[in-house]
Protein backbone atom coordinates (compact mmCIF):
# COMPACT_ATOMS: atom_id res chain seq x y z
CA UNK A 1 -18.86 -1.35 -7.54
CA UNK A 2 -21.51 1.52 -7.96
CA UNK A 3 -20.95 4.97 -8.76
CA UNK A 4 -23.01 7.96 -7.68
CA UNK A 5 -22.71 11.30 -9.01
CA UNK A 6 -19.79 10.19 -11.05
CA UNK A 7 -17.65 8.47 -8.34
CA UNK A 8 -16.33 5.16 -8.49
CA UNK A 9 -16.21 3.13 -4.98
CA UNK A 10 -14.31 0.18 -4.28
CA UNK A 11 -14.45 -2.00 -1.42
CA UNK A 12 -11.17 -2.70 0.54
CA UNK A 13 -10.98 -6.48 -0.72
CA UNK A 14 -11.24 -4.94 -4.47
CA UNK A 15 -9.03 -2.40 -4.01
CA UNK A 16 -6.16 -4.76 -2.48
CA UNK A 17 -6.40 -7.32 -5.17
CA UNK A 18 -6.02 -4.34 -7.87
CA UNK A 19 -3.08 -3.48 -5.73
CA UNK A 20 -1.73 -7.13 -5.94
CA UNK A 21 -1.23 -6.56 -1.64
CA UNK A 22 -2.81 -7.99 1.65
CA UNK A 23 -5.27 -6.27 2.93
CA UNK A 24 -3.50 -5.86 5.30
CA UNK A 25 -1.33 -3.97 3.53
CA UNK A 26 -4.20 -1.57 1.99
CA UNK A 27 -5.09 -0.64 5.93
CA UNK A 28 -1.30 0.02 6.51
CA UNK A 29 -1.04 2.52 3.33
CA UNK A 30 -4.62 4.08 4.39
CA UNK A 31 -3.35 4.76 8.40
CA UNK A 32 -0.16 6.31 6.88
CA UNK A 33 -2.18 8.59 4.97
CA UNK A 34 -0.91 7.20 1.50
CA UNK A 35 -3.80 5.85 0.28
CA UNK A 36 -7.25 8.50 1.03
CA UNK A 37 -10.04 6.43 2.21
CA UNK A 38 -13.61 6.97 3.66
CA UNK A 39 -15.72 5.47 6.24
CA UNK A 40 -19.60 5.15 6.11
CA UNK A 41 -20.90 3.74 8.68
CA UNK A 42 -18.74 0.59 9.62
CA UNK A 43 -17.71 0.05 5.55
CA UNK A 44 -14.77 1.36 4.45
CA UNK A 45 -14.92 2.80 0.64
CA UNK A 46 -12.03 4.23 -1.63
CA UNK A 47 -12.52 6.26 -4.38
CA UNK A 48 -11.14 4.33 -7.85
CA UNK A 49 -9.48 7.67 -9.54
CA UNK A 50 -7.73 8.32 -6.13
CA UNK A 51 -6.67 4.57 -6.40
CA UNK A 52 -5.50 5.13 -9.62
CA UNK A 53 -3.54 7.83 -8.29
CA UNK A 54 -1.56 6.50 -5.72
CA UNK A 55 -0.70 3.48 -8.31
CA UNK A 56 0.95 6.42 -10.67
CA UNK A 57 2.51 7.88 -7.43
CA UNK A 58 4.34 4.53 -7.07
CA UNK A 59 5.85 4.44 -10.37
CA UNK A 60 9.56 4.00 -10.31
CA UNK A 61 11.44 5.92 -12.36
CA UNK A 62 13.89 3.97 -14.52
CA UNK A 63 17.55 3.98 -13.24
CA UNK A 64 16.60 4.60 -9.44
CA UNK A 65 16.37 1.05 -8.29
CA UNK A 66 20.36 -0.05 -7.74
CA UNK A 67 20.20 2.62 -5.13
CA UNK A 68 17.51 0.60 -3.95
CA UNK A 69 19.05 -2.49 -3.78
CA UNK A 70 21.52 -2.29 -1.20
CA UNK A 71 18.79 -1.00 1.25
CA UNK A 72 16.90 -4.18 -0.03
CA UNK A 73 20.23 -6.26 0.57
CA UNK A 74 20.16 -5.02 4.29
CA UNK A 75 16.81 -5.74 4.98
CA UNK A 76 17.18 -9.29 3.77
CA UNK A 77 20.45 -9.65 5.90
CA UNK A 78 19.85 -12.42 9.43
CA UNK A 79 20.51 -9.85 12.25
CA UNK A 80 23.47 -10.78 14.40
CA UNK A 81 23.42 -13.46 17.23
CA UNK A 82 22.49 -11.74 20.72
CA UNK A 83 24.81 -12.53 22.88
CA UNK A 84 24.49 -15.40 25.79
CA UNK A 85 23.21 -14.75 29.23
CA UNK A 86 26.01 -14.91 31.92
């Protein structure tokens, strides 16, 4: 994209692709306040080095993800049967 004064702004299509995640996704991590974005006008813009950042922020750090995985497990799990209506 173009860069003024030494910034580097992405659009939120280029920014979810270098993500590898929906962009739907990208507008879920920006309302959470993960990911800093800006708005001019009706565009949203995010700056590449804060990109950058939140992609080193999501590093996993080896030997933490079998604690993961049974969370994982769970989610994956079918949720019980409701029961029938009377």
């Amino acid at each position: 994209m173009s860069s003024s004064a030494g910034i580097v702004w992405l659009n939120t299509a280029e920014t979810a692709r270098r993500l590898g995640v929906t962009p739907r996704t990208l507008y879920r991590f920006i309302d959470e306040g993960q990911l800093p974005a800006y708005r001019f006008g009706r565009v949203i813009r995010l700056k590449e080095s804060e990109v950058e950042d939140f992609i080193e922020r999501c590093r996993i750090a080896p030997g933490t993800l079998e604690s993961d995985s049974s969370a994982e497990a769970q989610v994956g799990e079918p949720a019980s049967p409701r029961p029938a209506r009377a």
